[in-house]
N, C-alpha and C. Protein backbone atom coordinates (compact mmCIF):
# COMPACT_ATOMS: atom_id res chain seq x y z
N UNK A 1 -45.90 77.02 97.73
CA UNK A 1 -45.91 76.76 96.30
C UNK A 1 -47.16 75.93 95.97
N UNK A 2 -48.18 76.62 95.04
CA UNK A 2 -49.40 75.46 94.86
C UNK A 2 -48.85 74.57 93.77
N UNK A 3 -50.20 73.41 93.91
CA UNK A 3 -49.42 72.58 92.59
C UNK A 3 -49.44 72.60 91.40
N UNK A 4 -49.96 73.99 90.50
CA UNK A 4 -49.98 74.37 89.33
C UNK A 4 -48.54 75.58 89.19
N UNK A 5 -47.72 75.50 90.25
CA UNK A 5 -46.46 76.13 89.82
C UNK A 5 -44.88 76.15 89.45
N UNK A 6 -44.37 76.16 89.00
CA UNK A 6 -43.37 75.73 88.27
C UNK A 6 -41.98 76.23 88.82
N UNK A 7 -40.71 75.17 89.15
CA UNK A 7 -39.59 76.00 89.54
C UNK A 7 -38.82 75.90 88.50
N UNK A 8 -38.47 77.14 87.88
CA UNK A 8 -37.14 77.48 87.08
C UNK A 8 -35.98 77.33 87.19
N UNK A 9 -35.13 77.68 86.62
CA UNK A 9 -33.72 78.17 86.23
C UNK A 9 -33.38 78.74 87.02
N UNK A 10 -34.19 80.28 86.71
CA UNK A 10 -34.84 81.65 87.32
C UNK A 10 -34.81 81.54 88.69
N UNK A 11 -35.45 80.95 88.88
CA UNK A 11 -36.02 80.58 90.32
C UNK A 11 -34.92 80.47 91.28
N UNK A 12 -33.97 79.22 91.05
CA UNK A 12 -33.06 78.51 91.54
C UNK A 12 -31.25 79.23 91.57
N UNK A 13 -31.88 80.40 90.83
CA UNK A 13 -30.78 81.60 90.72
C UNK A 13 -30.88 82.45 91.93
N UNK A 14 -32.10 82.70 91.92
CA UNK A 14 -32.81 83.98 92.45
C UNK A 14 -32.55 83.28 94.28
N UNK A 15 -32.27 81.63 94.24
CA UNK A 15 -32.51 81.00 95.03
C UNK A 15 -30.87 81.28 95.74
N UNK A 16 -29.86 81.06 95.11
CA UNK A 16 -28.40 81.02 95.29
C UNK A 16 -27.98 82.82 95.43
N UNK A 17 -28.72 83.75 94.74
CA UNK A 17 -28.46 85.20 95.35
C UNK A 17 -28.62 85.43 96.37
N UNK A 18 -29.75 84.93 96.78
CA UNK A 18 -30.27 85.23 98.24
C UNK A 18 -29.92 84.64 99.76
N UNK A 19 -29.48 83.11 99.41
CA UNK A 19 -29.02 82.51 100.31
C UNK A 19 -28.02 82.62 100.85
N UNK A 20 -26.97 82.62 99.68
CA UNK A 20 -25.59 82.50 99.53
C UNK A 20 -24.91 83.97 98.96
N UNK A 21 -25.60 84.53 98.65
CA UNK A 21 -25.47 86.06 98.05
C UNK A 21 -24.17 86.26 96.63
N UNK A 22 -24.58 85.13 96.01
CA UNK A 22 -24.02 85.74 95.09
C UNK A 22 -24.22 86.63 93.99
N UNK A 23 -23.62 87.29 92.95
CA UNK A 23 -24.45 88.08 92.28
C UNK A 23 -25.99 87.47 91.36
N UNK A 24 -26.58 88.04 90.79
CA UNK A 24 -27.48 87.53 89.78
C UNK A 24 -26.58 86.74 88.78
N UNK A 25 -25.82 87.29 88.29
CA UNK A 25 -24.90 86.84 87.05
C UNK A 25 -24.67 85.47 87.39
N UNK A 26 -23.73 85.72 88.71
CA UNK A 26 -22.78 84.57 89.03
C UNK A 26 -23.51 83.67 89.50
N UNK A 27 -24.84 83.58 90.04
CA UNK A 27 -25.97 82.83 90.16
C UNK A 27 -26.53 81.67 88.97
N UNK A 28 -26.64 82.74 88.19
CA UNK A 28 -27.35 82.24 87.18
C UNK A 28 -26.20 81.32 86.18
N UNK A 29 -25.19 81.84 86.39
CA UNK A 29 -24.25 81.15 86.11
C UNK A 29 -23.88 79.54 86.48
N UNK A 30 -23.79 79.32 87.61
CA UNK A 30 -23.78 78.50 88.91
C UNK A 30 -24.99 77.47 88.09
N UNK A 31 -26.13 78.14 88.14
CA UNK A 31 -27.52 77.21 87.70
C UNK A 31 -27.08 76.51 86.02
N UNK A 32 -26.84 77.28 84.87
CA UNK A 32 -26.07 76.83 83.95
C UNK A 32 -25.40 75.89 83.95
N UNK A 33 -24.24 76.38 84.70
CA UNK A 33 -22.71 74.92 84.91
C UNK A 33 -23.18 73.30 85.46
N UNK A 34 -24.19 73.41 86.40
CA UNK A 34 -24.59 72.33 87.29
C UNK A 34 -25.68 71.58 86.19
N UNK A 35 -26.82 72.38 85.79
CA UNK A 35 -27.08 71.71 84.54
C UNK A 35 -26.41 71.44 83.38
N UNK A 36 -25.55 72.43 82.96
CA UNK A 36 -24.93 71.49 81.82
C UNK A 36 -23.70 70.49 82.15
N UNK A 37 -23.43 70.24 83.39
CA UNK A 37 -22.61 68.94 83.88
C UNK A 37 -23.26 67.87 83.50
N UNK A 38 -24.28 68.27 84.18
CA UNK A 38 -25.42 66.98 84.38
C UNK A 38 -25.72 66.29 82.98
N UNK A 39 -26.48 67.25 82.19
CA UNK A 39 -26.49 66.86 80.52
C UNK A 39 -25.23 66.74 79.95
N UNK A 40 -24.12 66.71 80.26
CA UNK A 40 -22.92 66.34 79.46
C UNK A 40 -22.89 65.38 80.12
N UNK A 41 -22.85 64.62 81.11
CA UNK A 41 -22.35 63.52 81.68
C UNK A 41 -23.58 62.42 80.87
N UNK A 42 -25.20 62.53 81.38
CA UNK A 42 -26.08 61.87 80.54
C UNK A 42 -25.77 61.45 78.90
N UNK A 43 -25.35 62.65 78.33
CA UNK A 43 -25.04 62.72 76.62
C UNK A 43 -24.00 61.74 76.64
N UNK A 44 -22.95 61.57 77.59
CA UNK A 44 -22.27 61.03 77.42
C UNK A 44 -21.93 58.93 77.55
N UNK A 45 -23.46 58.88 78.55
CA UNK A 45 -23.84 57.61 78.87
C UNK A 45 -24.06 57.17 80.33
N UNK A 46 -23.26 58.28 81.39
CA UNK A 46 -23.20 57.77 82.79
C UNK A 46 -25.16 58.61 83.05
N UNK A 47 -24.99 57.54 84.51
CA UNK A 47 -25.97 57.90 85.05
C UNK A 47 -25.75 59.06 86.10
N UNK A 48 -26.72 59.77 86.48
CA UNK A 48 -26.31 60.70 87.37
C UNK A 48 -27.11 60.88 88.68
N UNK A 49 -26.25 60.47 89.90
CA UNK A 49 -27.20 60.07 90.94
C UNK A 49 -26.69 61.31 91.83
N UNK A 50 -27.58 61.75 93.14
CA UNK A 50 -27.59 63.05 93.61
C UNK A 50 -28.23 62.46 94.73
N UNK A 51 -27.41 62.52 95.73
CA UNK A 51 -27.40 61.91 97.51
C UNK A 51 -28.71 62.39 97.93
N UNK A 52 -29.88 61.90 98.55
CA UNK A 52 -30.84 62.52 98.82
C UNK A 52 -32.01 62.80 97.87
N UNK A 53 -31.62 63.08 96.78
CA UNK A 53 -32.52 63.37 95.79
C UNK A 53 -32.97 62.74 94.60
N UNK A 54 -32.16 62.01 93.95
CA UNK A 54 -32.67 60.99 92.98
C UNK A 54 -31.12 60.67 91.96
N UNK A 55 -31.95 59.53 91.41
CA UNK A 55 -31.07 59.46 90.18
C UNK A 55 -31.62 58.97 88.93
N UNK A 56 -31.03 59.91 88.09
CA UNK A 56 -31.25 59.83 86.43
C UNK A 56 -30.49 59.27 85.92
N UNK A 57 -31.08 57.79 84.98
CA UNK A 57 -31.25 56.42 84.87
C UNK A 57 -31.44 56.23 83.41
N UNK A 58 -30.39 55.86 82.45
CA UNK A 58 -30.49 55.80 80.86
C UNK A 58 -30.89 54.47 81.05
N UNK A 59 -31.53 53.85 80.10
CA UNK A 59 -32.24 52.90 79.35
C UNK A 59 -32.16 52.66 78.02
N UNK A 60 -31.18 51.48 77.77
CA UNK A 60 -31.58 51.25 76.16
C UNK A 60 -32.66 50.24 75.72
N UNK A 61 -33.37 50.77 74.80
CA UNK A 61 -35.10 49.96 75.03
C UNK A 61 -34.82 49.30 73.49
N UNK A 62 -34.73 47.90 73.47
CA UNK A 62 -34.26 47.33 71.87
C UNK A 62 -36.02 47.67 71.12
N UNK A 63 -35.77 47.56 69.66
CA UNK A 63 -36.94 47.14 68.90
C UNK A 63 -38.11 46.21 69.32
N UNK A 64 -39.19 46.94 69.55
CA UNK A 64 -40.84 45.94 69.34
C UNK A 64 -41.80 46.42 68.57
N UNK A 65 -42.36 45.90 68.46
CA UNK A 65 -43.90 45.97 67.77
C UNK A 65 -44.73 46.89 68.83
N UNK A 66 -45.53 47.65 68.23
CA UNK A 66 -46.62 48.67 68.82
C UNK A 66 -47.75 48.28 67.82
N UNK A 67 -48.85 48.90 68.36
CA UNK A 67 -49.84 49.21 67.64
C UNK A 67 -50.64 50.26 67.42
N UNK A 68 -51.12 50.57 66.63
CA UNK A 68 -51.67 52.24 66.47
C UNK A 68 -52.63 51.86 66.64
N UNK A 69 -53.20 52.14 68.20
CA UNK A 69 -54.46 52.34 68.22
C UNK A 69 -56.22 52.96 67.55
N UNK A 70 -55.85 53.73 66.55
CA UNK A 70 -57.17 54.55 66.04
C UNK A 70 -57.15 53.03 64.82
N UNK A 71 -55.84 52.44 64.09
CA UNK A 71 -56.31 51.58 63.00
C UNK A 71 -56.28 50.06 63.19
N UNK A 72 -54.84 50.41 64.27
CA UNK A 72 -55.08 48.48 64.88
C UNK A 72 -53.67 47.93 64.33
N UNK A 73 -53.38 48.73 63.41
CA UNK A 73 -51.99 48.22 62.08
C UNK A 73 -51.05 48.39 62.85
N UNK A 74 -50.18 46.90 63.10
CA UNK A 74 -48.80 47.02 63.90
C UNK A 74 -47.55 48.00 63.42
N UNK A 75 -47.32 48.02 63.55
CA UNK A 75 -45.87 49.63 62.99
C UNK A 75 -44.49 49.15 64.82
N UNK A 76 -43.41 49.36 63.89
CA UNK A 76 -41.95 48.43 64.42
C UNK A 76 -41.45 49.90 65.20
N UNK A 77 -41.45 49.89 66.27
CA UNK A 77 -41.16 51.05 67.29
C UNK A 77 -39.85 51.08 67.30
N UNK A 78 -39.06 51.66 66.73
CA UNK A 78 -37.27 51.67 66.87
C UNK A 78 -36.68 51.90 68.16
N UNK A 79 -35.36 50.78 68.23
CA UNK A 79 -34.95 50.96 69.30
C UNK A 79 -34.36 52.24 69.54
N UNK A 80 -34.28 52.89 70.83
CA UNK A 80 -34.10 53.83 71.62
C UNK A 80 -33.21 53.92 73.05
N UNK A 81 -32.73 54.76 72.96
CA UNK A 81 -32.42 55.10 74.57
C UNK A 81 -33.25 56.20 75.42
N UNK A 82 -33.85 55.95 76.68
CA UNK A 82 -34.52 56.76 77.51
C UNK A 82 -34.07 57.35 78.77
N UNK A 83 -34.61 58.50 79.10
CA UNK A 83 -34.03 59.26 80.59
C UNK A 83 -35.31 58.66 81.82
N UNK A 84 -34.88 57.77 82.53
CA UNK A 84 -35.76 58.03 83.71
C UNK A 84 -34.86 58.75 84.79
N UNK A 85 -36.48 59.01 85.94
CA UNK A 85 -35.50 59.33 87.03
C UNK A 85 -36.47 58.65 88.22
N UNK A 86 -35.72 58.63 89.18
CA UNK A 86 -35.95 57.39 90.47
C UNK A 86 -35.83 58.53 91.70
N UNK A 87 -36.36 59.08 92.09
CA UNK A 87 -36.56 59.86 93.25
C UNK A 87 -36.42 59.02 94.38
N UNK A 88 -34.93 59.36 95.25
CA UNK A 88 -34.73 58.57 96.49
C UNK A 88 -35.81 58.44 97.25
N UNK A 89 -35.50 57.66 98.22
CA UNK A 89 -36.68 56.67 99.60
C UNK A 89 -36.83 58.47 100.44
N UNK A 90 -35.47 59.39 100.38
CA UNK A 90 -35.60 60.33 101.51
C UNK A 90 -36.29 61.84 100.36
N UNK A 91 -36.64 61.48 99.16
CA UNK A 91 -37.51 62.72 98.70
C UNK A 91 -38.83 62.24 98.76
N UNK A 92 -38.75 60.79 98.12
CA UNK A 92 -40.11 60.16 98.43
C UNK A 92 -41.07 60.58 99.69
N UNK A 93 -40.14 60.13 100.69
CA UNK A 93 -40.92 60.49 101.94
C UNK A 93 -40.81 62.22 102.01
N UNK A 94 -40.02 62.74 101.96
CA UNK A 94 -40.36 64.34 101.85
C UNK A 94 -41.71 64.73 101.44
N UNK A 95 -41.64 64.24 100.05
CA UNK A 95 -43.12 64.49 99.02
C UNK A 95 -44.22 64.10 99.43
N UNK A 96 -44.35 62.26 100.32
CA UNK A 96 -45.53 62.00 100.44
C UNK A 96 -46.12 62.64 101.78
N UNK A 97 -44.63 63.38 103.11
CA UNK A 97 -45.59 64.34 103.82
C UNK A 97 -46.17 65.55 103.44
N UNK A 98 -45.48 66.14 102.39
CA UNK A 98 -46.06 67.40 102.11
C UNK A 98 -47.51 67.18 101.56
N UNK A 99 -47.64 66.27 101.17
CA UNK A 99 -49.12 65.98 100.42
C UNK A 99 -50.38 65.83 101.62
């Protein structure tokens, strides 16, 4: 895989037909359910951590001040909630041998 390429949905279907042989449908299906767990559980407030692979990490970020750089004029950045994600110590090291 070079590093201008992208893994899908698609991909990760095509990934569960082949391995595991299930149909395309029921594949693609499979890829659906597991993501929309994931985003219902997030929507809902929990974090979602995945043994080996990482975990996605809500953040509520209160009200500050920013500045718009091109005029300089402070403008009040509303508070927010954010998605990070924290890629475990064992993908980390996966990633930094493949490099």
């Amino acid at each position: 895989m070079s590093s201008q390429s992208t893994l899908t949905r698609a991909d990760l279907a095509e990934t569960l037909n082949r391995q595991i042989g299930l149909s395309r449908s029921e594949s693609a299906q499979m890829v659906e359910s597991i993501l929309n767990h994931i985003s219902s559980a997030l929507a809902e407030g929990e974090n979602v951590k995945i043994s080996g692979f990482g975990t996605f990490v809500l953040r509520d970020k209160s009200q500050r001040i920013g500045r718009n750089p091109k005029t300089g004029i402070e403008v009040p950045i509303e508070p927010r909630r954010v998605l990070t994600f924290r890629a475990s110590q064992s993908m980390r090291d996966r990633i930094a041998d493949a490099g």
